[in-house]
C-alpha atoms as a PDB file:
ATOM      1  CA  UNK A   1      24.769  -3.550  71.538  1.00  0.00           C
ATOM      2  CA  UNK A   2      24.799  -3.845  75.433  1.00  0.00           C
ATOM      3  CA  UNK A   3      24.591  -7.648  76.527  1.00  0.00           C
ATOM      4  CA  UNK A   4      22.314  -6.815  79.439  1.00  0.00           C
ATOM      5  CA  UNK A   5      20.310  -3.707  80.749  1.00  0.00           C
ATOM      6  CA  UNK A   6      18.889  -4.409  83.755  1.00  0.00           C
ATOM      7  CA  UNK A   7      16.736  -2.767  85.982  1.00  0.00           C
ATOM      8  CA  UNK A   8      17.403  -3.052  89.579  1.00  0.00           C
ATOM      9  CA  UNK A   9      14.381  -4.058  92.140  1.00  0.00           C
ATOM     10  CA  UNK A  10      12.447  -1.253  93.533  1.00  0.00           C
ATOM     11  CA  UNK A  11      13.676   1.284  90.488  1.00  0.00           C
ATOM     12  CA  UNK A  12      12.519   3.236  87.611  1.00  0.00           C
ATOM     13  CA  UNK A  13      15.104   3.365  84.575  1.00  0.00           C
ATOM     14  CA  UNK A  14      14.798   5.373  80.906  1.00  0.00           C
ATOM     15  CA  UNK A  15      15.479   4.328  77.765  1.00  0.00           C
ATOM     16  CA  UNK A  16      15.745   7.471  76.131  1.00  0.00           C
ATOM     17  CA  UNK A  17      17.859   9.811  73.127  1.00  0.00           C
ATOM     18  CA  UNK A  18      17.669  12.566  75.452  1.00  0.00           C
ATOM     19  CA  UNK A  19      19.484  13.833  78.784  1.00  0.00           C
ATOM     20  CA  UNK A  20      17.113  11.872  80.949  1.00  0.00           C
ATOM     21  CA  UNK A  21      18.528   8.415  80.125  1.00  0.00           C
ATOM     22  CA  UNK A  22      19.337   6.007  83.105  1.00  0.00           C
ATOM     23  CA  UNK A  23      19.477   3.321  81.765  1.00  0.00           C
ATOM     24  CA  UNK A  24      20.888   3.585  78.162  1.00  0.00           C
ATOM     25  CA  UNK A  25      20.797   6.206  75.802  1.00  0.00           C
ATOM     26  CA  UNK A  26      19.679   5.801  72.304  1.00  0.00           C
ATOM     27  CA  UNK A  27      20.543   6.706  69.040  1.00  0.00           C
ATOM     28  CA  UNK A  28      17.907   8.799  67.017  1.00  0.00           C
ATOM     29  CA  UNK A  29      17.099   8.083  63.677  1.00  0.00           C
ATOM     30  CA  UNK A  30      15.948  10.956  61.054  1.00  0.00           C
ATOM     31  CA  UNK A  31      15.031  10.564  57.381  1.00  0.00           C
ATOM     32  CA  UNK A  32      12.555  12.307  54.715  1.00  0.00           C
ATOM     33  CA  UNK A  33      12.202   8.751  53.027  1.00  0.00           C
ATOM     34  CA  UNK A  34       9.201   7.003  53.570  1.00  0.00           C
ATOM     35  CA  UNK A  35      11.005   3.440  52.288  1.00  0.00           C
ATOM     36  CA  UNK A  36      13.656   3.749  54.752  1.00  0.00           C
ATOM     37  CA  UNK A  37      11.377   4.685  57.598  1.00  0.00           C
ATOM     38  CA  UNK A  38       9.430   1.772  56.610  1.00  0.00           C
ATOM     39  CA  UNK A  39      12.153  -0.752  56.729  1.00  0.00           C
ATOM     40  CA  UNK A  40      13.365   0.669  60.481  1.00  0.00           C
ATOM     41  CA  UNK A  41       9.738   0.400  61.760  1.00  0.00           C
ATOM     42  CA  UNK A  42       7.606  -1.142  59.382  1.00  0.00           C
ATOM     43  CA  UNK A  43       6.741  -4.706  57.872  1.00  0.00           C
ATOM     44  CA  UNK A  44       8.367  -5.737  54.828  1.00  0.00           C
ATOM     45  CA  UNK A  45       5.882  -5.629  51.979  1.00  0.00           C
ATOM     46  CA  UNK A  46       6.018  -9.737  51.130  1.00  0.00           C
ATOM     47  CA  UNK A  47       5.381 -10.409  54.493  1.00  0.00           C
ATOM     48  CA  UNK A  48       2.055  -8.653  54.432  1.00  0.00           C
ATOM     49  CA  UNK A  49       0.604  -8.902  51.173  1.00  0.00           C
ATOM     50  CA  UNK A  50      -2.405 -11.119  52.329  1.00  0.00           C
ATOM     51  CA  UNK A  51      -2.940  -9.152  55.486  1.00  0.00           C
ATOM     52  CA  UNK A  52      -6.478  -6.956  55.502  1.00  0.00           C
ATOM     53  CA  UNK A  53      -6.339  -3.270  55.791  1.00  0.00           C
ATOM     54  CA  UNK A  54      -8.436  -0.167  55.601  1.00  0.00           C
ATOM     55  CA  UNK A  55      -7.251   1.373  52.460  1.00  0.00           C
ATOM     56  CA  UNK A  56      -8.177   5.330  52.084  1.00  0.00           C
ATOM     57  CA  UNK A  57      -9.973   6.414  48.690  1.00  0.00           C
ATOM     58  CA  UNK A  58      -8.218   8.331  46.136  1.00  0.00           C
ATOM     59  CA  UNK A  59      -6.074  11.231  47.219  1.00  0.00           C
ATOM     60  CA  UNK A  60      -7.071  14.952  45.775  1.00  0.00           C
ATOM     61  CA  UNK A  61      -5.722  17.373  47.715  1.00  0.00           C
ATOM     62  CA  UNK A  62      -2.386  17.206  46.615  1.00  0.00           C
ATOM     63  CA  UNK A  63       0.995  18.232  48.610  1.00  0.00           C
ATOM     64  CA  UNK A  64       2.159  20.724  50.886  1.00  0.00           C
ATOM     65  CA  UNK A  65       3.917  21.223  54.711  1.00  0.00           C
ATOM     66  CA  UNK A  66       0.589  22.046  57.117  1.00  0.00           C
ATOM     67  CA  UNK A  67      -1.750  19.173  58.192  1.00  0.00           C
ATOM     68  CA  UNK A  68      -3.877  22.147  59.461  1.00  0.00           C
ATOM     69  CA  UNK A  69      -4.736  22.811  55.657  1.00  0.00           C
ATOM     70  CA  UNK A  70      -6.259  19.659  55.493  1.00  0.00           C
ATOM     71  CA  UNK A  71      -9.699  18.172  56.048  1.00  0.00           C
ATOM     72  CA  UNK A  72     -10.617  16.104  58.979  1.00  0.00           C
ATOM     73  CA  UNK A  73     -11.486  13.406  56.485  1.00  0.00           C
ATOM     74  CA  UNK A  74      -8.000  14.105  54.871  1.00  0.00           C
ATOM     75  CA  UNK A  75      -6.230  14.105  57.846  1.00  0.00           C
ATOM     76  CA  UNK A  76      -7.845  10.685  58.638  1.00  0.00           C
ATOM     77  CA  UNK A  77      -6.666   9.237  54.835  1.00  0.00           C
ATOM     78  CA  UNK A  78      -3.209  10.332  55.583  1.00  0.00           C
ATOM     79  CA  UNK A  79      -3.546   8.019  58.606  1.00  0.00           C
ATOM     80  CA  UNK A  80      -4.710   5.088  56.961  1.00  0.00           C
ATOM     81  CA  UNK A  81      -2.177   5.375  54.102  1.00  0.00           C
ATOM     82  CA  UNK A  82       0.574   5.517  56.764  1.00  0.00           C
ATOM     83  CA  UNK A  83      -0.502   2.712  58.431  1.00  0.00           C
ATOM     84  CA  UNK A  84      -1.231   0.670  55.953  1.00  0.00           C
ATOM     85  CA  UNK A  85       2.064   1.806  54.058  1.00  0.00           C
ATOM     86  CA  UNK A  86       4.420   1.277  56.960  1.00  0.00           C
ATOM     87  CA  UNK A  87       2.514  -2.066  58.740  1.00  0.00           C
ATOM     88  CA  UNK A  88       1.139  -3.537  55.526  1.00  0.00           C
ATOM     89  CA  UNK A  89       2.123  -3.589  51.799  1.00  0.00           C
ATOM     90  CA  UNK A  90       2.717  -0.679  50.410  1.00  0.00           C
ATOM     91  CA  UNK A  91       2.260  -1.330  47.295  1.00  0.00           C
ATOM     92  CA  UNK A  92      -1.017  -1.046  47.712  1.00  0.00           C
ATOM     93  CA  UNK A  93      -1.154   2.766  48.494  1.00  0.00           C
ATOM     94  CA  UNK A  94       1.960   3.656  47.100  1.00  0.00           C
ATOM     95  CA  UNK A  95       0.111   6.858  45.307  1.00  0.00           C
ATOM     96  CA  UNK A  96       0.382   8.516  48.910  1.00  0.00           C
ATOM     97  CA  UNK A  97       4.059   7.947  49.377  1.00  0.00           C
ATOM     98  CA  UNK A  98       4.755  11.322  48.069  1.00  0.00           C
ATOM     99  CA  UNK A  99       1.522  13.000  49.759  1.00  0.00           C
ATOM    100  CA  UNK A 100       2.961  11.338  53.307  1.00  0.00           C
ATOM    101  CA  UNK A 101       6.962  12.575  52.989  1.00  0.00           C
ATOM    102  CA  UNK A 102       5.258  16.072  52.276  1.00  0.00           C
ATOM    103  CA  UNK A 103       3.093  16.331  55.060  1.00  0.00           C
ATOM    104  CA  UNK A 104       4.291  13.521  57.593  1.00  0.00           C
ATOM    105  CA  UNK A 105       8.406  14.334  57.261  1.00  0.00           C
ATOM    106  CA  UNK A 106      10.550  14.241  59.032  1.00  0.00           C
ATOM    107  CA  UNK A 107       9.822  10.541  59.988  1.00  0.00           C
ATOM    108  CA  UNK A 108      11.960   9.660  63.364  1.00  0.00           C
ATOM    109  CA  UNK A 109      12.644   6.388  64.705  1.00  0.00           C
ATOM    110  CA  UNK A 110      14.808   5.536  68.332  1.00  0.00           C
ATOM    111  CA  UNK A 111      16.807   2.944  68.411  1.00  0.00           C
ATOM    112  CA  UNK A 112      18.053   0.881  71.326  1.00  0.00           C
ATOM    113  CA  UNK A 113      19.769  -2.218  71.717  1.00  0.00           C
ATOM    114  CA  UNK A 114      20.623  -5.331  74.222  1.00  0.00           C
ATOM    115  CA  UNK A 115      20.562  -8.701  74.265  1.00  0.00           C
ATOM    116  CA  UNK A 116      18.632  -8.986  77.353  1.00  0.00           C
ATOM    117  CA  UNK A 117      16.528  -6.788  79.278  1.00  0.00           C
ATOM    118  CA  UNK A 118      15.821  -7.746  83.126  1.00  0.00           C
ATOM    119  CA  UNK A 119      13.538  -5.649  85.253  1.00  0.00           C
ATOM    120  CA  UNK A 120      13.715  -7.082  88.834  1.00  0.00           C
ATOM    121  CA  UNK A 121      10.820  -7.480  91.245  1.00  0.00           C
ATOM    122  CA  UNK A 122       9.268  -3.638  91.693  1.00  0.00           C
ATOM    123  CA  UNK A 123      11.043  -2.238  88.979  1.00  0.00           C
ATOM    124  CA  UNK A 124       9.805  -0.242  86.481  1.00  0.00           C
ATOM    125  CA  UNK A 125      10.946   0.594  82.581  1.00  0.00           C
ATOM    126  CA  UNK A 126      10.251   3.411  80.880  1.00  0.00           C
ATOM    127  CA  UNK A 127      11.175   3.437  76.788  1.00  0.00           C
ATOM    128  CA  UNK A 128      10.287   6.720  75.649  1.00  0.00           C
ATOM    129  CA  UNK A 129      10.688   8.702  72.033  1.00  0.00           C
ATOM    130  CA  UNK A 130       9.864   7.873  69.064  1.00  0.00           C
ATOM    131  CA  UNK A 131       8.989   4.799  67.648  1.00  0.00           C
ATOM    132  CA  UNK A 132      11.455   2.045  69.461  1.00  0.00           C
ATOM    133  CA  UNK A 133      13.161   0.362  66.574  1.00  0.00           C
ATOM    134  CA  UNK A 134      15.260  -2.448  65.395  1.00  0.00           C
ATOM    135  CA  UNK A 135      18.748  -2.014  64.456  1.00  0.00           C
ATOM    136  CA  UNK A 136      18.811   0.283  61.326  1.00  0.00           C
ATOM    137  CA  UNK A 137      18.770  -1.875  58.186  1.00  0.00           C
ATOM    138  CA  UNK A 138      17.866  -5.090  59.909  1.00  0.00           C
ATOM    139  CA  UNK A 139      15.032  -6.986  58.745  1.00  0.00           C
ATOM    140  CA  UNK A 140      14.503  -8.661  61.266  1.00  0.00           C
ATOM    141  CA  UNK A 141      14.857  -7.861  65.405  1.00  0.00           C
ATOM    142  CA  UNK A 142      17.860  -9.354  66.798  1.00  0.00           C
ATOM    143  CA  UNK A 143      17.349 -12.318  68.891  1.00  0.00           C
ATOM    144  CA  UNK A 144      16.960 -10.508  72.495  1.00  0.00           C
ATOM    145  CA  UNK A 145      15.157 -11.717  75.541  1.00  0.00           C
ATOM    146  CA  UNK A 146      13.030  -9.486  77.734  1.00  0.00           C
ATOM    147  CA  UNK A 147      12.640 -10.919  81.254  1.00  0.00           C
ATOM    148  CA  UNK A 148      10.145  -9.707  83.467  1.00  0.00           C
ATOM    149  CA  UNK A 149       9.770 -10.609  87.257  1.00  0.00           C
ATOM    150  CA  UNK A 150       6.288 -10.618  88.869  1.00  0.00           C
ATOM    151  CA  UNK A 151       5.164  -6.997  89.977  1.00  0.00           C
ATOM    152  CA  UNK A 152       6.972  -5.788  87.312  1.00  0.00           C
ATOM    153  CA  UNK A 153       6.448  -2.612  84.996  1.00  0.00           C
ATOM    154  CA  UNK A 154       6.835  -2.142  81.396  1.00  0.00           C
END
């Protein structure tokens, strides 16, 4: 974990996994597990067990590899399982775990880290990938501090 990334004044920087990093590169996470993409991105399922969601009906279509297969109104589903899945409790829709690793996997996650992030005056960050993400296997975010100064881009 870097202690600071900073930005300097009157600059663009990347946070990136790719070639085009400037500022720090990241490391690129890949799994076919819905639970572990969950606990790199997600919201642990006690945390959220109160919290309202849209819930999709009943799945019927059952599995396969091309989204283009599906329905518009099954496409949609998938997308409320995931989220509520992923940023809610999944226990509640965990009959579509198996429907989302077959048509939603390879679930990707980039991961960066510091303690602190300055951008100076004029200065502009760009984080770009997938998902930005927490230290694999943390629960929670590390304590970091992001410090912007005024005129400043995120």
């Amino acid at each position: 974990m870097a202690d600071v990334l900073e930005v300097p004044a009157d600059s663009a920087a990347y946070l990136t996994t790719d070639s085009r990093a400037t500022l720090a590169a990241g490391r690129l996470l890949v799994t076919g597990d819905l639970n572990q993409y969950k606990q790199w991105i997600g919201r642990p399922d006690d945390e959220c067990a109160d919290v309202p969601l849209e819930l999709p009906g009943p799945w019927t279509a059952g599995t396969g590899r091309d989204c283009r297969d599906l329905t518009v109104a099954e496409q949609r589903a998938l997308e409320i399982a995931g989220n509520a899945y992923l940023f809610g409790d999944s226990r509640r829709v965990t009959e579509y775990r198996p429907v989302l690793e077959s048509y939603r996997a390879p679930f990707m996650a980039s991961v960066y880290a510091a303690r602190r992030v300055r951008i100076l005056p004029g200065a502009t960050l760009v984080v770009d990938g997938q998902p930005a993400t927490r230290a694999a296997g943390a629960r929670r975010p590390a304590r970091s501090q992001l410090r912007l100064q005024l005129g400043d881009r995120l």
